[in-house]
Protein backbone atom coordinates (compact mmCIF):
# COMPACT_ATOMS: atom_id res chain seq x y z
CA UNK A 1 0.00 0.00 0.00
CA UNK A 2 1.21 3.41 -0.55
CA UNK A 3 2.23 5.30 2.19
CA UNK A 4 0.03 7.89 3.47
CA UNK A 5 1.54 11.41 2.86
CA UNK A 6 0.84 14.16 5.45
CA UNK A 7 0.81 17.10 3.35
CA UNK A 8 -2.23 17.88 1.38
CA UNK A 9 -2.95 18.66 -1.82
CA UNK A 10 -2.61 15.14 -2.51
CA UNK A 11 -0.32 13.78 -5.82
CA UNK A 12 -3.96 12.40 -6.66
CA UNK A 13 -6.71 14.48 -5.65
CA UNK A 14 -10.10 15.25 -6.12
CA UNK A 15 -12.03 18.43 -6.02
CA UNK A 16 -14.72 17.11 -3.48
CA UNK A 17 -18.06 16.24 -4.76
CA UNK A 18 -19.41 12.69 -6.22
CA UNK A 19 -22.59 11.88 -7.65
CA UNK A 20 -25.86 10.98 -4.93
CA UNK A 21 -26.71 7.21 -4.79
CA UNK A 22 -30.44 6.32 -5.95
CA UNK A 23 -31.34 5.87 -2.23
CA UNK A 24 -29.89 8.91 -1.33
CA UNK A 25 -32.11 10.84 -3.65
CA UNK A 26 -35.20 8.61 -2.49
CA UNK A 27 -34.39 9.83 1.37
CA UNK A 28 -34.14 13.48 0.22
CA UNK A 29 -37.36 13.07 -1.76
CA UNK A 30 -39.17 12.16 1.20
CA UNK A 31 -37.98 14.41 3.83
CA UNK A 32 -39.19 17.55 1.25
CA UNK A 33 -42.52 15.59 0.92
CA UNK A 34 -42.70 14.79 4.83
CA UNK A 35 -42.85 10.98 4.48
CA UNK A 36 -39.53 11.04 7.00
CA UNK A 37 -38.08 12.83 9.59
CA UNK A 38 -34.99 14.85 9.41
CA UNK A 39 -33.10 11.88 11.68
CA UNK A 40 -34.32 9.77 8.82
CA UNK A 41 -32.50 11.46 6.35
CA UNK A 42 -29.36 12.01 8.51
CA UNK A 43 -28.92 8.35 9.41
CA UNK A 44 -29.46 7.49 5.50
CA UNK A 45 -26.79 10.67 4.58
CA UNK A 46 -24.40 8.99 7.68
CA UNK A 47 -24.66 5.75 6.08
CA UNK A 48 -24.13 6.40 2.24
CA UNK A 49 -20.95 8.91 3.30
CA UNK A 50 -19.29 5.72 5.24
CA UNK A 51 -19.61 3.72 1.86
CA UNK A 52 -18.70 6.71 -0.05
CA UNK A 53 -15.55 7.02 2.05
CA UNK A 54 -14.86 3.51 2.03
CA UNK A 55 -14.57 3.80 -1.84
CA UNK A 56 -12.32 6.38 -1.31
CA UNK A 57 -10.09 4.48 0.30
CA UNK A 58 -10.27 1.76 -1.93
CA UNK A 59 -9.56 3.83 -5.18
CA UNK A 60 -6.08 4.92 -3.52
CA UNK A 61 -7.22 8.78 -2.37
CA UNK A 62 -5.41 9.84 0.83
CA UNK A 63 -8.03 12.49 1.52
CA UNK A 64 -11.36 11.58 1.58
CA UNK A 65 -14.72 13.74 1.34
CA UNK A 66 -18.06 13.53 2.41
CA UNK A 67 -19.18 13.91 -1.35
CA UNK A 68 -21.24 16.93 -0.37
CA UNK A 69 -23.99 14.14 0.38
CA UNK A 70 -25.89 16.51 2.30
CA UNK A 71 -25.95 19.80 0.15
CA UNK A 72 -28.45 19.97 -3.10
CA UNK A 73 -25.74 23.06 -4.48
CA UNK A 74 -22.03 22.60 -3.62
CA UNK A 75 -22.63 26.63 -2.32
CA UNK A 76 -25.81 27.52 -1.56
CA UNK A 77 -26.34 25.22 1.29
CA UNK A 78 -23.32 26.97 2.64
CA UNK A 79 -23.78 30.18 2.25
CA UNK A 80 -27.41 30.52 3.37
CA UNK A 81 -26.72 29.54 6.70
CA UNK A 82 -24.57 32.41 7.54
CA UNK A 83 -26.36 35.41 9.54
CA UNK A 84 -26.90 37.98 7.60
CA UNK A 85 -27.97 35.94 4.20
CA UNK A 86 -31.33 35.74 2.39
CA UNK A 87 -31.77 33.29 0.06
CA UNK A 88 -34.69 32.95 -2.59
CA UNK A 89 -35.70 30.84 -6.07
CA UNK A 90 -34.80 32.50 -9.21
CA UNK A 91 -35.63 31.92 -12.61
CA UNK A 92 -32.34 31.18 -15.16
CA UNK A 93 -32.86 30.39 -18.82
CA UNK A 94 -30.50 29.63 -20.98
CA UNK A 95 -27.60 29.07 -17.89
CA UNK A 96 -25.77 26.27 -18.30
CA UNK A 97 -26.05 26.08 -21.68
CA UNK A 98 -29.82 26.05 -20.88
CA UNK A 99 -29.69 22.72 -18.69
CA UNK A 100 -30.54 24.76 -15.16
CA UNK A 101 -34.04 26.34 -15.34
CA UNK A 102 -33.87 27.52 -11.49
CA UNK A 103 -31.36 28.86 -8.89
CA UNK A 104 -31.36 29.13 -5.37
CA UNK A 105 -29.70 32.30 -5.24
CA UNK A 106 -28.58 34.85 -2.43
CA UNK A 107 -28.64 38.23 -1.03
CA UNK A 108 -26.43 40.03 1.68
CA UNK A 109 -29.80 41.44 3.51
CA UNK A 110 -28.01 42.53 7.08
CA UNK A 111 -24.92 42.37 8.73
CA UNK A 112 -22.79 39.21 8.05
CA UNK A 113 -21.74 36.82 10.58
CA UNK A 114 -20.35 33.27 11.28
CA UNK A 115 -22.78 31.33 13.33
CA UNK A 116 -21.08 28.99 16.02
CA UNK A 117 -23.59 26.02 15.14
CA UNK A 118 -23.39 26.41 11.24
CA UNK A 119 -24.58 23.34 10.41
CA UNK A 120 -21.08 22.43 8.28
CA UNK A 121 -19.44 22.31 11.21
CA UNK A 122 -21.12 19.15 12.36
CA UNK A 123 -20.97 17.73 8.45
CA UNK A 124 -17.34 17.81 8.88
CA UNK A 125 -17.03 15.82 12.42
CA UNK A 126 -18.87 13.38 11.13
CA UNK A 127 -16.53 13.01 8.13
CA UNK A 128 -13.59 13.03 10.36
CA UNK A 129 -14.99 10.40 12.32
CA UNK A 130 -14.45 7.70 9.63
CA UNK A 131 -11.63 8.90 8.17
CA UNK A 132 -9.23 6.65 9.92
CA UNK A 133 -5.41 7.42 8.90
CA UNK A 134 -6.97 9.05 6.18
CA UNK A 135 -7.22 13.50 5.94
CA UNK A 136 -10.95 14.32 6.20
CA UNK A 137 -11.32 16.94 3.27
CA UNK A 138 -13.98 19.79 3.59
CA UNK A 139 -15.17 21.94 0.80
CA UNK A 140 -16.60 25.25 0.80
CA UNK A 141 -17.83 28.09 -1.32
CA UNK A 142 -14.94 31.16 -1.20
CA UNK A 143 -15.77 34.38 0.16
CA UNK A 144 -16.24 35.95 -3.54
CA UNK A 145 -19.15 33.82 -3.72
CA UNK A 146 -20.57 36.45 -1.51
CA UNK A 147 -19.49 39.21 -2.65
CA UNK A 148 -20.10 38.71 -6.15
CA UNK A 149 -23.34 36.59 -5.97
CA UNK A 150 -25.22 38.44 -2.71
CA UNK A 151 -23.46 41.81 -3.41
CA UNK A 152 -22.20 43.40 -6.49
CA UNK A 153 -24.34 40.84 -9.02
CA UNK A 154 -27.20 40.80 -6.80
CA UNK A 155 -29.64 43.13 -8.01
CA UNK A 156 -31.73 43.11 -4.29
CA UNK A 157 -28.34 44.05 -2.50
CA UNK A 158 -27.87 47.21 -4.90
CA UNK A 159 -31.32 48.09 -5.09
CA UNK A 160 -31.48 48.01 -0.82
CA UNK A 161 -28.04 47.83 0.17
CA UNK A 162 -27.47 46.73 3.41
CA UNK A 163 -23.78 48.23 3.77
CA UNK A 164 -22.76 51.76 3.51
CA UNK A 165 -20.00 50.88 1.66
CA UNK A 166 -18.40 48.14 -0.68
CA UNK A 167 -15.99 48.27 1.19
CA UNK A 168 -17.61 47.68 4.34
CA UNK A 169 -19.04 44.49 3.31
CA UNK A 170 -16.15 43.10 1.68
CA UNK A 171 -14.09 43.39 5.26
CA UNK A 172 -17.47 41.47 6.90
CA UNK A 173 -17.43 38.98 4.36
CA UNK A 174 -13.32 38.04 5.37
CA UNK A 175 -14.36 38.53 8.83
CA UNK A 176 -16.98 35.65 8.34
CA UNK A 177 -14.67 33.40 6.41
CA UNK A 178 -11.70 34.18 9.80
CA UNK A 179 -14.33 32.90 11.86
CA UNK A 180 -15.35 30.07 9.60
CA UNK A 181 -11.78 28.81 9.16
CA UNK A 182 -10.97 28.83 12.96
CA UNK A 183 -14.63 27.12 13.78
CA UNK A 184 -13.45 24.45 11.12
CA UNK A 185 -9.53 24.32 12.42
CA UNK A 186 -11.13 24.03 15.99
CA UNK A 187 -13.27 20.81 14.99
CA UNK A 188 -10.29 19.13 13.92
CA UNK A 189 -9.67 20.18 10.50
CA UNK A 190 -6.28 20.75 8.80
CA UNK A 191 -7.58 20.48 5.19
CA UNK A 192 -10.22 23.14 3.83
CA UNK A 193 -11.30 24.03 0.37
CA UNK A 194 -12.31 26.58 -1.36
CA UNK A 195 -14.50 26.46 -4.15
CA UNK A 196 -15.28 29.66 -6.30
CA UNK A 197 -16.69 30.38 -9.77
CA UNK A 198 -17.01 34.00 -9.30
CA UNK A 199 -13.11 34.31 -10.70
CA UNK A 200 -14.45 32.50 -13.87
CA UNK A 201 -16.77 35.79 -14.71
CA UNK A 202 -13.49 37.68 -15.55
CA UNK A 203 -12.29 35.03 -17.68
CA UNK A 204 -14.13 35.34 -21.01
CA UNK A 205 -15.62 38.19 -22.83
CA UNK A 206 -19.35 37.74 -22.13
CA UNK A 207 -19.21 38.21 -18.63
CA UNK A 208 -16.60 40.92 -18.74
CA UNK A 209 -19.33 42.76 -20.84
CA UNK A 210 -22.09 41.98 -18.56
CA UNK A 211 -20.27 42.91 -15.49
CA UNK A 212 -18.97 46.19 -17.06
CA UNK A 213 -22.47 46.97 -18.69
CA UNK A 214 -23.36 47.23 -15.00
CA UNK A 215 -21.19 50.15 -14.49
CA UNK A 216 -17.98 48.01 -12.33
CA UNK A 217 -14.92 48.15 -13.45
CA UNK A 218 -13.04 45.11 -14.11
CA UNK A 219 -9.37 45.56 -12.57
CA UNK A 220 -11.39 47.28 -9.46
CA UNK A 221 -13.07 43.88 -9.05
CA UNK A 222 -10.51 41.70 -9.56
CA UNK A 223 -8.24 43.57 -7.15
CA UNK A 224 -11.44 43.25 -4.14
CA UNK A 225 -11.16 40.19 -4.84
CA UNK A 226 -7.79 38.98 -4.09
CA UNK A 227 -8.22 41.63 -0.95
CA UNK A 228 -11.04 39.64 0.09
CA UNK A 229 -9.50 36.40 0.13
CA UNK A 230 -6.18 37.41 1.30
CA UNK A 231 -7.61 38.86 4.64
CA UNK A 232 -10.14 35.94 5.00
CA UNK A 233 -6.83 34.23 5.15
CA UNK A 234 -5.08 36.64 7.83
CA UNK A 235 -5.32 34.08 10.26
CA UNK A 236 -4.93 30.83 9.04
CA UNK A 237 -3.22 28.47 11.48
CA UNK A 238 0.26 27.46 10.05
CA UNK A 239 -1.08 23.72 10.23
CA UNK A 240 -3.96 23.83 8.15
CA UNK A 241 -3.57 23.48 4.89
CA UNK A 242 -6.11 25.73 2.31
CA UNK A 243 -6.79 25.57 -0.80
CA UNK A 244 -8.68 27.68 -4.04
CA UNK A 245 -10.63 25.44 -6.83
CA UNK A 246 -11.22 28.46 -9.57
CA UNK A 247 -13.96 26.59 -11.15
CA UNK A 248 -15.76 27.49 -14.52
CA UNK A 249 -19.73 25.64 -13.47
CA UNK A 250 -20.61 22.11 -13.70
CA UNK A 251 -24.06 21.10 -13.96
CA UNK A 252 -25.07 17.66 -15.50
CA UNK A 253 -22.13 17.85 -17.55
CA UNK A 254 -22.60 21.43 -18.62
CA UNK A 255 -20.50 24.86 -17.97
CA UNK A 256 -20.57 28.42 -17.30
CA UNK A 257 -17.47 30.55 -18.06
CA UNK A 258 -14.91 30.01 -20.49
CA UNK A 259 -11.25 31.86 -21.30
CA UNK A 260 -7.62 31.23 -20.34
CA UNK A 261 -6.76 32.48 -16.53
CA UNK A 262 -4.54 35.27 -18.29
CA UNK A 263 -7.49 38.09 -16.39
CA UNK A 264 -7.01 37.06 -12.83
CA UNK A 265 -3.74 35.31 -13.11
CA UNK A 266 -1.01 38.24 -11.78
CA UNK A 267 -3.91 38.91 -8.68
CA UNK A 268 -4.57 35.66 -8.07
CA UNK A 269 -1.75 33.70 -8.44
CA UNK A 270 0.92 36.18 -7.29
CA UNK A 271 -0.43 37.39 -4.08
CA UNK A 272 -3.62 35.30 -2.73
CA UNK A 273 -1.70 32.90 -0.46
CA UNK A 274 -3.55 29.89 -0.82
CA UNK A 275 -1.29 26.47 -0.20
CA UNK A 276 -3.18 25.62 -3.34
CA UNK A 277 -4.84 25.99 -6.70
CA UNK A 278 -6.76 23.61 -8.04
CA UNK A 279 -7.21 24.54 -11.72
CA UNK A 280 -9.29 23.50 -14.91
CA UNK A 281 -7.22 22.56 -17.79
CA UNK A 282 -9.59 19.42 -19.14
CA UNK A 283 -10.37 21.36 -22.20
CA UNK A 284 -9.91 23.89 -25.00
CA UNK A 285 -11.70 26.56 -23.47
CA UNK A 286 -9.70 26.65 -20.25
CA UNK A 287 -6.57 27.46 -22.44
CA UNK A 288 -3.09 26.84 -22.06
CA UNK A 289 -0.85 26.80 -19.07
CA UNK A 290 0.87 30.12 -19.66
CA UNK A 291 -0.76 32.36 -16.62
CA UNK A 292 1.00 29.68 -14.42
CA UNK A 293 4.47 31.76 -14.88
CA UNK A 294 2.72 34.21 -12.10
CA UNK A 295 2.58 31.01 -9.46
CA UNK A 296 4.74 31.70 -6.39
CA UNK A 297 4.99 28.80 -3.39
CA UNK A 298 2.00 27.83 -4.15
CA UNK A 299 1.23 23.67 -5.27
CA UNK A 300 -1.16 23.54 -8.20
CA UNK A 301 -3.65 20.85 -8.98
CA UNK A 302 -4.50 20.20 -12.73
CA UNK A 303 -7.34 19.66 -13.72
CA UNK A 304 -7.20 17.18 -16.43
CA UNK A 305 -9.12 14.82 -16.42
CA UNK A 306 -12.84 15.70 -16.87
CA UNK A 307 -16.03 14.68 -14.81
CA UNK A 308 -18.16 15.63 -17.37
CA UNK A 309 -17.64 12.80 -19.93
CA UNK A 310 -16.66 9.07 -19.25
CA UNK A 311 -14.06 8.37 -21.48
CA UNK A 312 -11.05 7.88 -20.25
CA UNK A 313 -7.99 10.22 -21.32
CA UNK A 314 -4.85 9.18 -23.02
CA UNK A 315 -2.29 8.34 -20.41
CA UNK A 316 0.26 9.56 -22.19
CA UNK A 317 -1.28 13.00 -23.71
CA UNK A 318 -2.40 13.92 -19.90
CA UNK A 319 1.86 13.01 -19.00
CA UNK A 320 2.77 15.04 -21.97
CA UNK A 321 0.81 17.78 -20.37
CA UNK A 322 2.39 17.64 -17.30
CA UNK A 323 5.72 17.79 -18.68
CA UNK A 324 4.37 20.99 -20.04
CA UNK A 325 3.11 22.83 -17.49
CA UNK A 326 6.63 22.33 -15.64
CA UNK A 327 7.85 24.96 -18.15
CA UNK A 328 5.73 27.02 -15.32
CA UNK A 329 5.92 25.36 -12.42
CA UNK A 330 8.42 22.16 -10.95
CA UNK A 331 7.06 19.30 -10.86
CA UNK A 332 7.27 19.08 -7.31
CA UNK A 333 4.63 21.60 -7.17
CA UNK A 334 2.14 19.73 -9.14
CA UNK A 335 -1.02 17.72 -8.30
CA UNK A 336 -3.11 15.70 -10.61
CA UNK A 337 -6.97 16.00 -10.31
CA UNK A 338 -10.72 16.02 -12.10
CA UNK A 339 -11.19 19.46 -13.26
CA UNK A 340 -14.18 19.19 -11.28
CA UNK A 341 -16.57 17.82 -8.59
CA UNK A 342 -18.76 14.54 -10.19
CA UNK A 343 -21.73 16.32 -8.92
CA UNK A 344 -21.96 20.55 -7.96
CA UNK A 345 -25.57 19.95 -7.26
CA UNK A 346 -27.44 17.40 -6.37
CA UNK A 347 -28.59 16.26 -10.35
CA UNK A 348 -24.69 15.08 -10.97
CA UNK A 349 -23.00 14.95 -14.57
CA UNK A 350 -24.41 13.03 -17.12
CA UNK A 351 -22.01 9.69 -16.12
CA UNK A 352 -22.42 6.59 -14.26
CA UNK A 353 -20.93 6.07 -10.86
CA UNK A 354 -19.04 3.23 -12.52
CA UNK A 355 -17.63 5.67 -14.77
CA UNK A 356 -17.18 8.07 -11.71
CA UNK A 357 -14.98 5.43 -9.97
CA UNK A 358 -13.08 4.74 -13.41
CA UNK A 359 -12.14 8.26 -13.61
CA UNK A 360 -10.73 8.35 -9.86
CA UNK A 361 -8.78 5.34 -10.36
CA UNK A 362 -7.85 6.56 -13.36
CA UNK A 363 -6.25 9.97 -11.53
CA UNK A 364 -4.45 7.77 -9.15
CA UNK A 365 -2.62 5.42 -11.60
CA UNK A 366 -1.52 8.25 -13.20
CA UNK A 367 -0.31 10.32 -9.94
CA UNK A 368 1.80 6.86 -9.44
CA UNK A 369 3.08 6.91 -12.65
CA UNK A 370 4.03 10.22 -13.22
CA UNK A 371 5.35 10.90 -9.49
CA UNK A 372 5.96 7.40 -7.98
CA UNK A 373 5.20 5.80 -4.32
């Protein structure tokens, strides 16, 4: 067996989510229609996570997840239990390549704050519980998830602000992610992620449009941005280990934003001090690896092997990639990964968890191959 390292990200990692089993989705299904409790539910959520885990295991990972078994959005769920949130159904054609026909989406409605018994807290233990030798990986939305979804792209916030200024509710919002990252070091965890698609809005020129059609300036944002996230990690204990997963959407197989990470790289890459990136490289859209040159310390997971699709990549095209994104960064720095979680809500991509467990394995073999034991 391969020894268990003790530094995460992982040579083989994953970005956090896999897809709901059938009973799973039965259990949920009958909490929302009241045919069980919400102990039902829990003790069939405890039960499918220990398998889940257990797979882990199997398929070589050395940090397990809980699979985000108990969220229907990899953010929402999150988010909208911090004080200060409101949270409400929208309408969304054509998102997602028109796949997603409704959002729960968010608002920053009153002051911000990190509740003691956020309900995460508890998700993790319970992960950490069974994860033996194992390191109990938990994932989270970022801060810009806030910011850009409940503040400066939320039409209620700008219409009512609840702030005086931007700048007011930007230092909340790292105030709420100090507090969030000391609750979660204080239960026992030493690897948290980030997860954040608000980065991919500056990627690609329809967004850019959108977001300067509504009057913000695009280098303004991007700089807030990196300020946010750098102060949410004033604090960080030295033993924890944190990383950012810049993702570009995943729902059943579908995406969001599109462009190289040439926009963001120089903020984000140069002075956000993350341990990690994980990054999406699985396709043409997510260009080449040329904003790397701006990576400092930093380890960086590649994303290259999609969860959207179930064919398995060419071993030796994904190596030749790897060789060339060391003309960037050492090897020593890099991480192999899915681009992306198997399931961001609670529909999954449009694969099989056969094909899921293919695609893990797959990661791992490689890792092995391209870094050793």
């Amino acid at each position: 067996m391969t020894k268990i390292a003790t530094k995460a990200p992982f040579r083989a990692d994953v970005v956090g989510s896999f897809l709901r089993p059938q009973v799973l989705k039965e259990a949920r299904d009958n909490y929302q229609r009241g045919k069980i409790s919400k102990e039902d539910l829990r003790s069939v959520e405890d039960a499918e996570i220990t398998k889940l885990v257990a797979k882990q295991k199997e398929a070589g990972l050395q940090a397990v997840t809980d699979g985000e078994f108990r969220r229907k959005y990899w953010h929402a769920d999150f988010i909208g239990a911090i004080e200060g949130i409101r949270t409400f159904e929208v309408e969304v054609p054509g998102f997602f390549q028109g796949e997603m026909k409704t959002l729960t989406s968010y608002t920053v409605e009153s002051e911000l704050r990190f509740p003691e018994d956020h309900p995460f807290l508890e998700h993790f233990r319970y992960l950490k519980s069974i994860a033996g030798e194992h390191t109990a990986k938990i994932t989270i939305p970022g801060p810009n998830m806030i910011f850009h979804s409940g503040v400066v792209n939320s039409q209620p916030y700008l219409d009512n602000p609840s702030y005086p200024a931007l700048a007011t509710v930007a230092k909340d919002i790292a105030k709420v992610y100090q507090d969030a990252i000391q609750a979660f070091y204080n239960a026992g965890c030493r690897y948290l992620q980030f997860d954040d698609t608000s980065w991919g809005a500056f990627l690609g020129q329809k967004f850019r449009k959108k977001i300067e059609a509504n009057g913000w300036n695009i280098q303004e944002l991007i700089q807030m941005f990196a300020d946010i996230t750098i102060e949410a990690l004033a604090n960080k204990p030295d033993d924890m280990v944190i990383t950012l997963h810049v993702c570009r959407g995943n729902f059943k197989s579908s995406w969001l934003y599109e462009g190289d990470y040439e926009a963001i790289a120089k903020e984000l890459f140069s002075h956000v001090p993350v341990d990690a990136f994980f990054l999406e490289f699985d396709d043409q859209r997510s260009g080449d690896f040329t904003p790397l040159r701006y990576i400092q310390n930093q380890k960086v997971v590649l994303g290259l092997i999609t969860s959207k699709t179930a064919e398995l990549e060419d071993p030796e095209a994904i190596k030749k990639r790897v060789a060339q994104a060391t003309k960037y960064v050492d090897l020593h720095q890099l991480c192999l990964s899915p681009q992306c979680g198997f399931a961001s809500t609670e529909e999954g991509n449009l694969i099989t968890e056969e094909e899921q467990w293919a695609k893990v394995r797959h990661v791992v073999e490689l890792a092995l191959e391209i870094w050793g034991a």
